[in-house]
Structures are given as structure tokens and as C-alpha cells.
Protein backbone atom coordinates (compact mmCIF):
# COMPACT_ATOMS: atom_id res chain seq x y z
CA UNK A 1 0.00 0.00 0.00
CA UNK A 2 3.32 2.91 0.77
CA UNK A 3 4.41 2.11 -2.54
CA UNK A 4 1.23 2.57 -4.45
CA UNK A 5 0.66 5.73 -2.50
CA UNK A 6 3.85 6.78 -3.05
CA UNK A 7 3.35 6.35 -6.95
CA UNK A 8 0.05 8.28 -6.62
CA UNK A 9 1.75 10.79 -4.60
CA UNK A 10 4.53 12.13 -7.50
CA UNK A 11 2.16 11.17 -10.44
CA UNK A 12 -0.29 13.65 -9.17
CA UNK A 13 1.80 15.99 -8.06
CA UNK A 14 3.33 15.86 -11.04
CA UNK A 15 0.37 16.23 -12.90
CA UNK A 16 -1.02 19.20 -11.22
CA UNK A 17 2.45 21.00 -11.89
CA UNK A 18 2.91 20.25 -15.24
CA UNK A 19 -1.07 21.60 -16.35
CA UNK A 20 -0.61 24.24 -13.87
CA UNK A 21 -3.63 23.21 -12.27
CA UNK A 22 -1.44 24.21 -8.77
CA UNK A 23 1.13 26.13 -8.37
CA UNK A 24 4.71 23.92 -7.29
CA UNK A 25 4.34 25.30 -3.62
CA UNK A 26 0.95 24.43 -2.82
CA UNK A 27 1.36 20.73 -5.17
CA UNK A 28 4.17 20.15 -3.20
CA UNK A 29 2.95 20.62 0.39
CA UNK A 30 -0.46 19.31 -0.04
CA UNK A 31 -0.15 16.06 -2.02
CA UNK A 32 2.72 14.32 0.35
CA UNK A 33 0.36 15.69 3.64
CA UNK A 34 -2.94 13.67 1.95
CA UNK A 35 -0.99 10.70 1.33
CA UNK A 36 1.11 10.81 4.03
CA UNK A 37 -1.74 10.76 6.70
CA UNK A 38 -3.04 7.76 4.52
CA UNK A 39 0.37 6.30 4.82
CA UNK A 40 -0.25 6.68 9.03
CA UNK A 41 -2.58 4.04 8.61
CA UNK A 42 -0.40 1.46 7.33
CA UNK A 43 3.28 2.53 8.88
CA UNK A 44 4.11 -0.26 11.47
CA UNK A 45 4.73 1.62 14.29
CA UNK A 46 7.31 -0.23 16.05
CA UNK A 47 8.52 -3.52 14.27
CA UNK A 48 10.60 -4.69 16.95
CA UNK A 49 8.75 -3.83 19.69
CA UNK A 50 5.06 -4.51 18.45
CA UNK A 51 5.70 -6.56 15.15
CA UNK A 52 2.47 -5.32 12.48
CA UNK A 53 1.04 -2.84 14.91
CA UNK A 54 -0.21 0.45 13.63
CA UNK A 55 -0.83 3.06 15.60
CA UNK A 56 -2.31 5.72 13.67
CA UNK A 57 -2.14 8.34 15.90
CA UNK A 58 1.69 8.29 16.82
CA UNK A 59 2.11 7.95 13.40
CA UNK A 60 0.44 10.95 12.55
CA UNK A 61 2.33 13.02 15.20
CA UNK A 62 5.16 11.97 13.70
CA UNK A 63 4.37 13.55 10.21
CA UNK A 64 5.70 16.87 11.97
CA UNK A 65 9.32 15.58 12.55
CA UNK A 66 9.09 13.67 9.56
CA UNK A 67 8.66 17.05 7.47
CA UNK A 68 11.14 19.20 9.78
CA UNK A 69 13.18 16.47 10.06
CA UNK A 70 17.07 15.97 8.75
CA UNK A 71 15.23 14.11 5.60
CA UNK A 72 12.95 17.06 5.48
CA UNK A 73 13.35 20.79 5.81
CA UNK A 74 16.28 20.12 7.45
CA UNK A 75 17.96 18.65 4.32
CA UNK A 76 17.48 22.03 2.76
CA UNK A 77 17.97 24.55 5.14
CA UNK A 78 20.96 25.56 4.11
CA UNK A 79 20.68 25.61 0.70
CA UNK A 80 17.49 27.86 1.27
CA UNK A 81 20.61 30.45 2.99
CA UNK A 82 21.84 30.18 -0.13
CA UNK A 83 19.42 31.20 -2.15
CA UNK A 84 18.34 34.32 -0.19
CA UNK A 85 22.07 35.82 -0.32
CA UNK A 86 22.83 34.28 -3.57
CA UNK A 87 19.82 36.42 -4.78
CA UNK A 88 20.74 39.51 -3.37
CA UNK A 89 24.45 39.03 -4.15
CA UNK A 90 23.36 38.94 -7.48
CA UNK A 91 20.43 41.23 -7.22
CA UNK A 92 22.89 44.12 -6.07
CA UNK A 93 24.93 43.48 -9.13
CA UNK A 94 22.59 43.68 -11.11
CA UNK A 95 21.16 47.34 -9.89
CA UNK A 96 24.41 48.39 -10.00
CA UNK A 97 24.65 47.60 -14.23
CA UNK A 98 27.25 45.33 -13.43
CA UNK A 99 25.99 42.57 -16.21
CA UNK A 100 25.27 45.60 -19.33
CA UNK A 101 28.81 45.76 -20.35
CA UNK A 102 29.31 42.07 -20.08
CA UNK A 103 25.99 41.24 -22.19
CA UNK A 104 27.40 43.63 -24.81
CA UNK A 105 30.79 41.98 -25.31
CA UNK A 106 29.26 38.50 -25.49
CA UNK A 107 26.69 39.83 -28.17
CA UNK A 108 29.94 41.37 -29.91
CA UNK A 109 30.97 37.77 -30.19
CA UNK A 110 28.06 35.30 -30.67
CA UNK A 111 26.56 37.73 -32.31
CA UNK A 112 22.54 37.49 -31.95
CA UNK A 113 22.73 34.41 -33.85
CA UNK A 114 20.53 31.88 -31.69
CA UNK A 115 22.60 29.02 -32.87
CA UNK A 116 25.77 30.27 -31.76
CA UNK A 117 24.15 31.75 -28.15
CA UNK A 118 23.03 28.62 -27.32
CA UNK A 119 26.09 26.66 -28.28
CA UNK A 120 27.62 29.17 -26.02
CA UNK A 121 25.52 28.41 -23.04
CA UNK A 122 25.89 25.01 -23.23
CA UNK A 123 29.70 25.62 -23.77
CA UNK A 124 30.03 27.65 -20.23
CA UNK A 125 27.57 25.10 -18.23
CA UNK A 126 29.78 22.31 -18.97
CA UNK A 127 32.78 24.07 -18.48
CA UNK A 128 31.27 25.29 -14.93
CA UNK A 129 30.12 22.26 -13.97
CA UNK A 130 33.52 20.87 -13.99
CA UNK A 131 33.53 21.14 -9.82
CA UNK A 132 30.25 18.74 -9.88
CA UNK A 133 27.92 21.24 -8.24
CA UNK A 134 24.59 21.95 -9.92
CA UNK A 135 24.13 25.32 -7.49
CA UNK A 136 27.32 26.49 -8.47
CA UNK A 137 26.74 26.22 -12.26
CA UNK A 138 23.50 27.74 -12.24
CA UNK A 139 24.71 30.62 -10.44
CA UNK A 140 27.56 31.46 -12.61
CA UNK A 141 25.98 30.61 -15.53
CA UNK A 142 21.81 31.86 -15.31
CA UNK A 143 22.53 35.51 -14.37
CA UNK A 144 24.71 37.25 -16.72
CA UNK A 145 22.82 34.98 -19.67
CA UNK A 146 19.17 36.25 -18.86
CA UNK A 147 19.97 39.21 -20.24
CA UNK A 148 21.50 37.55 -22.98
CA UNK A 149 18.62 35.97 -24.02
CA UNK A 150 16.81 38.86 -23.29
CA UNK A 151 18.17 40.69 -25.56
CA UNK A 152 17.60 39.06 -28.76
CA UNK A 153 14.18 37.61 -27.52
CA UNK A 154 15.07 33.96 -27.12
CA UNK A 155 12.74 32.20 -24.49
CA UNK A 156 14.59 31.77 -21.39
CA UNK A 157 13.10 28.12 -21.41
CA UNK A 158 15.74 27.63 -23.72
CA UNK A 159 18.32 29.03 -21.63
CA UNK A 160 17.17 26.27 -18.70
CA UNK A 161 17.21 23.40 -20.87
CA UNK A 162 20.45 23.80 -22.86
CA UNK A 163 21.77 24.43 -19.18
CA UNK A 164 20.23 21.92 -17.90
CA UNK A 165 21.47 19.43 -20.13
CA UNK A 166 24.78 20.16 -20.52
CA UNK A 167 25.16 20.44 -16.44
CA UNK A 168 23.30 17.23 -15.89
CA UNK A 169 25.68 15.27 -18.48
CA UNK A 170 28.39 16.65 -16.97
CA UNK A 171 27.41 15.45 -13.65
CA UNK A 172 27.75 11.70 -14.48
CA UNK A 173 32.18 12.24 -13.97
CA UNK A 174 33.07 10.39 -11.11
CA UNK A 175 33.81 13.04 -8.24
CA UNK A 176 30.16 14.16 -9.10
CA UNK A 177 27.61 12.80 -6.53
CA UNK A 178 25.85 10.04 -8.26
CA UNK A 179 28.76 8.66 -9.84
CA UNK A 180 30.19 8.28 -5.99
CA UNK A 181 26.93 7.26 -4.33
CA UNK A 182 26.62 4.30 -7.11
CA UNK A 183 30.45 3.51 -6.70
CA UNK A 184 30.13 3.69 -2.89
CA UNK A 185 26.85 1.71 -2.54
CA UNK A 186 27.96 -1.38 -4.61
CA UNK A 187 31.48 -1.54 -3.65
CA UNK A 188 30.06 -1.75 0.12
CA UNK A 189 27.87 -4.54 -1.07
CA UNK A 190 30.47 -6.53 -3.05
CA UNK A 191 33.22 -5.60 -1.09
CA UNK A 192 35.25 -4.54 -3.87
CA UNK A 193 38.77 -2.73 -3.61
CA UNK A 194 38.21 -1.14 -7.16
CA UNK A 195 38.55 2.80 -7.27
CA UNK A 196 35.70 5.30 -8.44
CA UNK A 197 37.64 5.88 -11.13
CA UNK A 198 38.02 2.30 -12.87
CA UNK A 199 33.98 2.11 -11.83
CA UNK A 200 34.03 5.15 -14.33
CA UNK A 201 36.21 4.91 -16.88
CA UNK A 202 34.71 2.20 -19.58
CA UNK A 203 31.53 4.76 -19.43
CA UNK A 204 33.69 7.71 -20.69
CA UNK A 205 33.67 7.74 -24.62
CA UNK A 206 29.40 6.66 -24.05
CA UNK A 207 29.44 10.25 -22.04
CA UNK A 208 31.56 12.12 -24.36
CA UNK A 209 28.95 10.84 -27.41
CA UNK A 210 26.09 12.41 -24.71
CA UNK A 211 27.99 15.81 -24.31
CA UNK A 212 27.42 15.44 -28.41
CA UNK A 213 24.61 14.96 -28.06
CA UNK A 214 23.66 18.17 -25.98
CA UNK A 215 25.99 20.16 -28.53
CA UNK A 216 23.39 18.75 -30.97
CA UNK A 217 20.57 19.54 -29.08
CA UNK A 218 21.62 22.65 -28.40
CA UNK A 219 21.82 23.34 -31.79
CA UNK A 220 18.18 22.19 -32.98
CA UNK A 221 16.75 25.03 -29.70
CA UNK A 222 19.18 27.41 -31.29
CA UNK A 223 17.18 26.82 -35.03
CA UNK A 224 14.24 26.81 -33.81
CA UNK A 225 14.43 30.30 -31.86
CA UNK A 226 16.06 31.57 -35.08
CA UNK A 227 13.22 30.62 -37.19
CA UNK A 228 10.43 31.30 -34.49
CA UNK A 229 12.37 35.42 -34.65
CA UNK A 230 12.79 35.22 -38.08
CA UNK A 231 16.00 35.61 -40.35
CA UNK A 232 15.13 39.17 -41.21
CA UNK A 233 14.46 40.62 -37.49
CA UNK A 234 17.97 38.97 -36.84
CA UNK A 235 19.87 40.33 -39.58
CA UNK A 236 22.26 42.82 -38.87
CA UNK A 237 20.77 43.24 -35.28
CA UNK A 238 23.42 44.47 -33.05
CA UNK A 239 22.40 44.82 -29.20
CA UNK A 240 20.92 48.74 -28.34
CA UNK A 241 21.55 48.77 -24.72
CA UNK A 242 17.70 50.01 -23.64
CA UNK A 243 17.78 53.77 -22.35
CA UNK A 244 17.77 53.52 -18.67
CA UNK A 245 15.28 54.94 -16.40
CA UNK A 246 15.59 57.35 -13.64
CA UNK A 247 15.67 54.54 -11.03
CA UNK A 248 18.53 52.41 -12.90
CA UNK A 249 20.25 55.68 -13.49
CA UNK A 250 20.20 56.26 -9.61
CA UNK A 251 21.51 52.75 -8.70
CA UNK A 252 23.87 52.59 -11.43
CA UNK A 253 27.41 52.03 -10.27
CA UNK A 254 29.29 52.05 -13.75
CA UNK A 255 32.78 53.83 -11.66
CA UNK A 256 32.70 50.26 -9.49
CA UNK A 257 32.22 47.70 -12.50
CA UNK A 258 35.88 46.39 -12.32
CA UNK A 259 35.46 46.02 -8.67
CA UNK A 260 32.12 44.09 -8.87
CA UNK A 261 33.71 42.23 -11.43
CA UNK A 262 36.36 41.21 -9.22
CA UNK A 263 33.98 40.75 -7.14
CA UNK A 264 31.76 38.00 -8.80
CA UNK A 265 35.38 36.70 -9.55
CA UNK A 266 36.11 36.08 -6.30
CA UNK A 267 33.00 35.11 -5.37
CA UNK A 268 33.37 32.13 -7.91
CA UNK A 269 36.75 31.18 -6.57
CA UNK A 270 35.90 30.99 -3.18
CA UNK A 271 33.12 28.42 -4.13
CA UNK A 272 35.21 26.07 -5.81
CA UNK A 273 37.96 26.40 -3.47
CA UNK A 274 37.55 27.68 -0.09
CA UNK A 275 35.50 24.60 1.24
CA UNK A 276 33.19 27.00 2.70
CA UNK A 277 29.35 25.97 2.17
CA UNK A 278 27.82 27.93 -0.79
CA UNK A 279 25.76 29.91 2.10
CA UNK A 280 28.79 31.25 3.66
CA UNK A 281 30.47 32.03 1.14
CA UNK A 282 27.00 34.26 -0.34
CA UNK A 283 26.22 35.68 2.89
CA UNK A 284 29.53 37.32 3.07
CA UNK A 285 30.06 38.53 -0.63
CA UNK A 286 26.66 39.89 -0.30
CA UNK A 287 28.04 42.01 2.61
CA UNK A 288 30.60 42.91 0.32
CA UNK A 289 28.67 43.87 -2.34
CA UNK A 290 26.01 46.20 -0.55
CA UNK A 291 28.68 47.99 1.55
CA UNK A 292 30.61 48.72 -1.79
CA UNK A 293 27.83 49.61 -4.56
CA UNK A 294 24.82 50.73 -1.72
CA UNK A 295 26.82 51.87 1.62
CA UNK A 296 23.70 53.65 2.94
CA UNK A 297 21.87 51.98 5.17
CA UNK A 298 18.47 53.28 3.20
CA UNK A 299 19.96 52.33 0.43
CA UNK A 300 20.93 48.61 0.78
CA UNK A 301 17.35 48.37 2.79
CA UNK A 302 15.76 49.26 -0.56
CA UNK A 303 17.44 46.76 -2.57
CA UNK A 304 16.55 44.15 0.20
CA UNK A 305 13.04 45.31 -0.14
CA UNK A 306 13.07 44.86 -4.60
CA UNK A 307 14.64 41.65 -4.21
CA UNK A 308 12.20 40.26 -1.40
CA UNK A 309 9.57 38.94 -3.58
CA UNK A 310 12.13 36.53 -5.72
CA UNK A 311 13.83 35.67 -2.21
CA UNK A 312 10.12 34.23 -0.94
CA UNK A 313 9.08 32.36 -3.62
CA UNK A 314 12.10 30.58 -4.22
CA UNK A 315 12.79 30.12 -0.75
CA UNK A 316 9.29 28.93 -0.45
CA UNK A 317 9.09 26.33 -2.75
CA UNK A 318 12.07 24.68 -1.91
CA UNK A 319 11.48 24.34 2.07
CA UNK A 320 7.90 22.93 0.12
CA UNK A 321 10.03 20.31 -1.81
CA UNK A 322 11.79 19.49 1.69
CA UNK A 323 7.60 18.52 3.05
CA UNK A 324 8.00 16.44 -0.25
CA UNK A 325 11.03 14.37 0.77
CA UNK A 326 10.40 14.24 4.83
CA UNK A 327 6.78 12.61 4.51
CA UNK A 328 8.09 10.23 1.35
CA UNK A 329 11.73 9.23 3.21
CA UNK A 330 9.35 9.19 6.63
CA UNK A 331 6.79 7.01 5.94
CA UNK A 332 9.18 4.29 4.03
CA UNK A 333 7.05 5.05 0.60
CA UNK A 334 10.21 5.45 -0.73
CA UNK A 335 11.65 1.94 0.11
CA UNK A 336 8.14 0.25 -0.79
CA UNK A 337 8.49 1.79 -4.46
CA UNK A 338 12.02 0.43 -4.86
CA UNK A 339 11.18 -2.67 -4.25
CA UNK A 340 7.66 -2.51 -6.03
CA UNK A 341 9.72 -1.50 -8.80
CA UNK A 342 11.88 -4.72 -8.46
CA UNK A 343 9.29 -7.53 -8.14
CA UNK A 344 7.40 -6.61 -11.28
CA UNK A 345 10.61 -7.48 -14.02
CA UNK A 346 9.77 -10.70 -14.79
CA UNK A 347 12.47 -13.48 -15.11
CA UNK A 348 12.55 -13.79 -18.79
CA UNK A 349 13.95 -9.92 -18.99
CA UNK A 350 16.98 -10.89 -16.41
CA UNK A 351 19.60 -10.55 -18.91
CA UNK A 352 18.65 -7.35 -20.02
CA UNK A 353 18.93 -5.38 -16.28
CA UNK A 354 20.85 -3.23 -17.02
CA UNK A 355 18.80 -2.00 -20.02
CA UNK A 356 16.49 -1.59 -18.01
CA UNK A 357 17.77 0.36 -15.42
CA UNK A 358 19.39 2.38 -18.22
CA UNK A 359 15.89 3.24 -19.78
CA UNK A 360 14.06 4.12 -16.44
CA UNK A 361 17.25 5.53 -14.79
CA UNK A 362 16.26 9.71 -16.19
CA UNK A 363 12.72 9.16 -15.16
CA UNK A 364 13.61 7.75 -12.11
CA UNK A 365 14.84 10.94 -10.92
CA UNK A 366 11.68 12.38 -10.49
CA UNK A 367 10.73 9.45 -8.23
CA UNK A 368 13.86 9.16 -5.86
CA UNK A 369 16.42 11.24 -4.25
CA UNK A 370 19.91 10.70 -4.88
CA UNK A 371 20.62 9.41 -1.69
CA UNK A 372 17.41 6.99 -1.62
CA UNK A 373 18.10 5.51 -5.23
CA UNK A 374 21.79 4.78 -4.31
CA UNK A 375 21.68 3.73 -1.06
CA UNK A 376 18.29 2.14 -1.24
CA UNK A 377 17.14 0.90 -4.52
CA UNK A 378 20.60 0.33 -6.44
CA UNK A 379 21.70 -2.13 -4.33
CA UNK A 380 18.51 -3.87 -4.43
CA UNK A 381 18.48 -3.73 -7.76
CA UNK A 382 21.89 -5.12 -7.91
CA UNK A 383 21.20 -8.27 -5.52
CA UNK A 384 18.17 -8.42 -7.94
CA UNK A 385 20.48 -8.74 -11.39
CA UNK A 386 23.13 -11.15 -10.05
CA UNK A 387 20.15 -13.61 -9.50
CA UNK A 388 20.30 -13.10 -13.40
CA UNK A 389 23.92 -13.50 -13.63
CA UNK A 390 24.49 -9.70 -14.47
CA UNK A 391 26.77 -8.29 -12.88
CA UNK A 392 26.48 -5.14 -10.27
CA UNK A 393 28.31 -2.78 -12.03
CA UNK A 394 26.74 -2.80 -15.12
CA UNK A 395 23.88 -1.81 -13.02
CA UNK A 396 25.13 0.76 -11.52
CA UNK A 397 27.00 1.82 -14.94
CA UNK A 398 23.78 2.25 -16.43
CA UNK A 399 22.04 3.98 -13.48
CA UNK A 400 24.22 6.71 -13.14
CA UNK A 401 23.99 7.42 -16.55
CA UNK A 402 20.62 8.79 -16.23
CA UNK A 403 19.56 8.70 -12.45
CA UNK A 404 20.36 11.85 -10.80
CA UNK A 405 22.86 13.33 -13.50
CA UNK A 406 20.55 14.13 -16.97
CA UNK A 407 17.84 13.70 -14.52
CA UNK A 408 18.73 16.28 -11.65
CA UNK A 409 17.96 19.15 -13.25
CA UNK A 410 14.07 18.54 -14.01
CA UNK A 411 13.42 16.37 -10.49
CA UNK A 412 11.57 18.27 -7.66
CA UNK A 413 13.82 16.84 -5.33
CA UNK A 414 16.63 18.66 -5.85
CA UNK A 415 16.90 22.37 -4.47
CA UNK A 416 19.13 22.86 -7.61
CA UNK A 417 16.13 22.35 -9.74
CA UNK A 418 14.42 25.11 -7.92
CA UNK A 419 17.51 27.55 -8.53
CA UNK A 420 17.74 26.62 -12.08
CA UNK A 421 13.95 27.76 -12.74
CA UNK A 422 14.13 30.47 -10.26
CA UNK A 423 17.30 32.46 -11.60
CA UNK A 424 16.08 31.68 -15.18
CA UNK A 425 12.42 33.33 -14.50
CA UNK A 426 10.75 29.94 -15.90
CA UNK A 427 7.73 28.40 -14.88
CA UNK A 428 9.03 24.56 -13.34
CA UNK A 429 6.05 22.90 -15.13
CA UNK A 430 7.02 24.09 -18.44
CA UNK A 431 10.55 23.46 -17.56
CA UNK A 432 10.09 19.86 -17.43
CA UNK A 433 7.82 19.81 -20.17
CA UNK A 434 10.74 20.84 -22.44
CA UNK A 435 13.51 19.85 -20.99
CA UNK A 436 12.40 16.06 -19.93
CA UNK A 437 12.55 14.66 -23.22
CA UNK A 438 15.51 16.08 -24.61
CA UNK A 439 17.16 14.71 -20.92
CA UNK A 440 15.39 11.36 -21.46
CA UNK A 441 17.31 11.34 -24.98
CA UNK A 442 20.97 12.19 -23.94
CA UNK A 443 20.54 9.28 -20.77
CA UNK A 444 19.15 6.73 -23.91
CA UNK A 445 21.88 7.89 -26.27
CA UNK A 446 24.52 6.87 -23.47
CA UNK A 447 23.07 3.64 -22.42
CA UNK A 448 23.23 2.54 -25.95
CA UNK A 449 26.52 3.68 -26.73
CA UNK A 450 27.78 1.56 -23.38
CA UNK A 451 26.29 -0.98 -24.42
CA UNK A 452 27.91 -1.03 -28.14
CA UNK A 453 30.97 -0.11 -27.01
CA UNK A 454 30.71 -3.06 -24.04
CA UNK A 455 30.95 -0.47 -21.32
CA UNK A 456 27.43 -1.99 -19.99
CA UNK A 457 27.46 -6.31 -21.05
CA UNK A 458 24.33 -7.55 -21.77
């Protein structure tokens, strides 16, 4: 029963977000709080103590810890710091005209060719997502090209997905997360002495064909926004920096650009190397930034005030997405769907496991966190395929190939889903709407390629 109401429970969330039948704060805090007092009814309450007793009531008081809980809110509470000072950090910079000059020297090279722009995105995000950290891509990358897109009237959809893409394919090297967790989880099962990076390696020219693949992609978004503007509206456009208003006049700091470039700069440094949490290391340039550009006390109060509104809802949604994760992580629905998932491949598909696994490992992300499908599902699923005579890492070859790295960046359970769509001003319905297949296509195109190439033995 937890894993068919934990099925229900994403499937209709999912549902409501994508036809925007509810908004992704209310879908996420009301759908796991339904099901999750159903769940109550069936959560043995003690196994060792009172083997298949349910008490409904303790279980429903325990719906409050289970949602504030370190699998809950508490999972996110930091990077919910993050986004409040990583909003204003950026926010500040912003007033302050920081981004104009930059926007115009990229134009000066791309041009306002869509093609080339979002070649050029997906460039950057794979370059930036070198250190493994979705956050930290999306906040280098998303800000200065908003404007970007902006400019020449590309959808910023666009901008998320080719982002998206090229982050999430990047995320499969192995000192990225899911690579480790599905390294970590089987070697601790086997008990084998073989590194991360031999778990990795046979994978790497199927990932390289995937980062293709986006390039590809990438290009087919860029034609399409070029036809959708029209040849003629794009010839011999150059970018005509929009006459500012009084306001932006006021808060324009054009004498402090090099230092808010240095800024940013060392903003970006001190992420990738300082071992500070991104929170810390926000909440402290964001100091920087309002005593430099807005020293007046009114002043930086102001900005605070014109950035509150994108501070909220972001914020909001994701301590919403942490409800999500408590009440399914809480109430075991998570387990029961793993293995639900498990007992319905029948026998005769054995051999093919790791196909398999391949093929539902992108959509799987919307289902399981990255620490529930590694820890908790892979190895079952592993157990489950030497039965068949497969071996374990082929499973976990072909999970990570999908699960958690194409995946991550269209799956409400990670917060750096919510700053993708947030920074990028996109709806996270329509998000996944466009960016879900095009993910589900780069994870297929590597699973194949592994296979061909022997990477993934079936």
C-alpha cells in the first residue's frame, strides 16, 4: 500500500504541476500531507517492539518531525541560505549595471545568432560544472545569460534546458555525486577494492557521445528560436543597450564595474575552493557587495526590499520540496516503491537489467532522491540482477547514466532544480515539459553507446 501511494503521490503531483492546475508550492505541500496521513494508517509503528502494529495516531504526530526532520526541511535549510544571499548578491549586481557591459561583449561575439548563443551556453555550463555542483553552475551561468537571451528575444526556457542538459551530463564524472553514491553503494555490497575511477572509466567515450549529443541539441533550440524570430528581425541586429530609467540611473554604479567584477570573480573562486558551504560564502560577498555599490543603510534596505519577492518564492518552494522528501523518506514510501519497482521485471527480462535500469534511470529521478536511489534501490536492484547472472556494475553503470545526473535538473527533489527555474524566471512545469525529453534522450543515447561499445554487457 506505501508504494502505491507513493506512486500516486509524484504522479499527481506531477500532474497538477505540469497543467498548472497548482502552483509547485501548494502541489508540493499538499499532495505528500494527503498521502502521508493515509500512509499513518499502514506505517508499522514499532517492528521490533510490536511486530504489524499500527498506531495511527503516533504515526500521525510523527508527520511533523518527519517534514522538519534531517530528511525534510532540514535537508534544505541551508541551501534555502543560499538562495536568499545568492539572490541579493546577485540582485545588487545587477542594480548596479554590473551585467550591461558584459551582455554587450558577449553579443559582440556570438553575435545574436541563436545558434551560436546557445552553443555558447551550453559551452560555459559544462565548463562550470567541472567542480560537480549543480548550485554552483547555475549561479555562474543563469545571471549574466538572462539578459543575454533577453536581448535578442530567445525564451529563457531555452536558456534552462540547454543548461540543464549540458550540467546534468556533466554530472555523471566520477567526483560528481551520483557517480560516488553508485560507486560507494555497490562496492560496500560486493566488497570490492576497485577505485571510483576504474567504476568510471569504460563509461567515458558513451558520455563524451552524450555531451554530443547536448551540442546537438543545443543546436536544434538554437534553429528553432532563429526561425520562431525570423531571419530578417535577426539580420544585422546588433544589441541597443535600452535607455535607462531614472531609477537604474540612480543605482547605477558604472565607476565600481571592475570592482564588482572582481567581485563575482572572487565570489566564484571561493566556491570552488575555499570549502566554505555555498551559504557562507553568499552571505559574506553579499556584505561585500552592498557595503561597496549601496553603503547607505536606506539604500541597501531598498534593494533588500526589490529583491524580497524573488527571495520568498524561491525560498518557499524549496522548504515545500523538503515537506516532499520528509513525509516520502518518513513514511518508508520510498523503500516500498524500490522494491515494487523490483518484483514486477519478470524473469525472462533478467539478462537485459541493465537495459532496463538504463531506460528508467532519467525518469527515475523524479521518483527518488539521490541518496534513496543509491543507497536504497541500487543495491537492491543489484542483488536483484546477479540472480540473473548480471553483474552489479553494469547496473550501476547504467544507473548513473541517467539517475540523478541528466535527470537532476528537471526532479523536484533537488533544491538545484528550484535555482535553475528560479534564476532563469521559468515556470518549473514548463521546464520539465521541455527539458524532460531532450534529458530522457541524452541518458538513452549513453546507455546505448555503453552498451555497443561493451561499457554496460548484456
Amino acid at each position: 500500500m506505501l508504494a502505491a501511494l507513493g506512486f500516486i503521490t509524484v504522479l499527481v503531483m506531477l500532474v497538477l504541476i505540469m497543467t498548472k492546475k497548482a502552483s509547485p508550492l501548494v502541489a508540493l505541500i499538499v499532495v505528500p500531507m494527503i498521502t502521508g496521513i493515509i500512509a499513518c494508517a499502514f506505517i508499522v509503528t514499532d517492528p521490533e517492539a510490536a511486530p504489524g502494529v499500527v498506531d495511527f495516531v503516533a504515526n500521525f504526530k510523527g508527520l511533523g518531525g518527519m517534514i522538519t526532520g534531517a530528511d525534510g526541511i532540514g535537508s534544505v535549510a541551508a541551501t534555502g541560505v543560499m538562495f536568499i544571499f545568492s539572490i541579493l548578491f546577485f540582485g545588487i549586481l545587477t542594480d548596479a549595471g554590473t551585467f550591461r557591459p558584459i551582455i554587450r561583449k558577449i553579443l559582440n561575439v556570438v553575435g545574436t545568432d541563436p545558434i551560436k548563443i546557445c552553443i555558447g551556453s551550453a559551452l560555459l555550463a559544462m565548463i562550470v560544472h567541472l567542480d560537480g555542483s549543480g548550485a554552483v553552475t547555475f549561479l555562474i551561468c543563469i545571471p549574466p545569460l538572462v539578459p543575454l537571451y533577453d536581448a535578442v528575444g530567445m525564451k529563457r526556457t531555452t536558456l534552462a534546458t540547454v543548461v540543464a542538459l549540458a550540467a546534468g551530463t556533466m554530472n555523471t564524472l566520477p567526483w560528481g555525486g551520483p557517480t560516488i553514491r553508485a560507486h560507494t553503494a555497490l562496492a560496500a555490497m560486493e566488497g570490492t577494492e576497485a577505485t571510483v575511477t576504474e567504476f568510471f572509466l569504460p563509461t567515458l567515450p558513451a558520455i563524451l557521445v552524450g555531451l554530443v549529443c547536448v551540442f546537438a541539441i543545443a543546436i536544434l533550440l538554437g534553429s528553432l528560436e532563429k526561425k520562431r524570430l525570423g531571419a530578417v528581425a535577426l539580420t544585422g541586429k546588433t544589441y541597443v543597450e535600452p535607455e535607462l530609467t531614472e531609477e537604474e540611473k540612480k543605482l547605477a554604479r558604472p565607476h565600481l564595474f571592475w570592482v564588482n567584477i572582481l567581485l563575482i570573480i572572487a565570489a566564484i573562486v571561493s566556491l570552488l575552493f575555499s570549502g566554505f558551504a555555498p551559504a557562507v560564502v553568499f552571505m559574506a560577498y553579499y556584505v561585500l557587495a552592498t557595503l561597496i555599490n549601496y553603503p547607505k543603510v536606506s539604500d541597501s534596505k531598498a534593494r533588500v526590499d526589490a529583491h524580497a519577492k524573488d527571495c520568498l518564492m524561491m525560498c518557499s518552494v524549496l522548504f515545500a520540496a523538503g515537506c516532499f522528501t520528509g513525509i516520502m523518506t518518513g513514511t518508508g514510501m520510498i523503500t516500498e516503491m524500490a522494491n515494487a519497482l523490483v518484483s514486477v521485471i519478470p524473469n525472462s527480462l533478467g539478462e537485459f537489467f541493465p537495459l532496463i535500469v538504463g531506460i528508467i534511470g532519467m525518469p527515475a529521478s523524479l521518483l527518488f532522491d539521490p541518496d534513496s536511489f543509491y543507497y536504497g534501490v541500487l543495491p537492491v536492484l543489484a542483488q536483484t540482477a546477479e540472480g540473473f547472472g548480471v553483474l552489479a556494475a553494469d547496473v550501476g553503470r547504467a544507473a548513473f547514466l541517467g539517475q540523478m545526473t541528466v535527470g537532476f535538473p528537471v526532479s523536484p527533489l533537488t533544491a538545484s532544480t528550484f535555482l535553475l527555474v528560479g534564476l532563469s524566471g521559468v515556470d518549473l512545469g514548463e521546464h520539465q515539459k521541455k527539458t524532460i525529453p531532450f534529458a530522457w534522450i541524452v541518458s538513452l543515447v549513453m546507455v546505448f553507446v555503453a552498451i555497443l561499445i561493451g561499457a554496460i554487457q548484456i
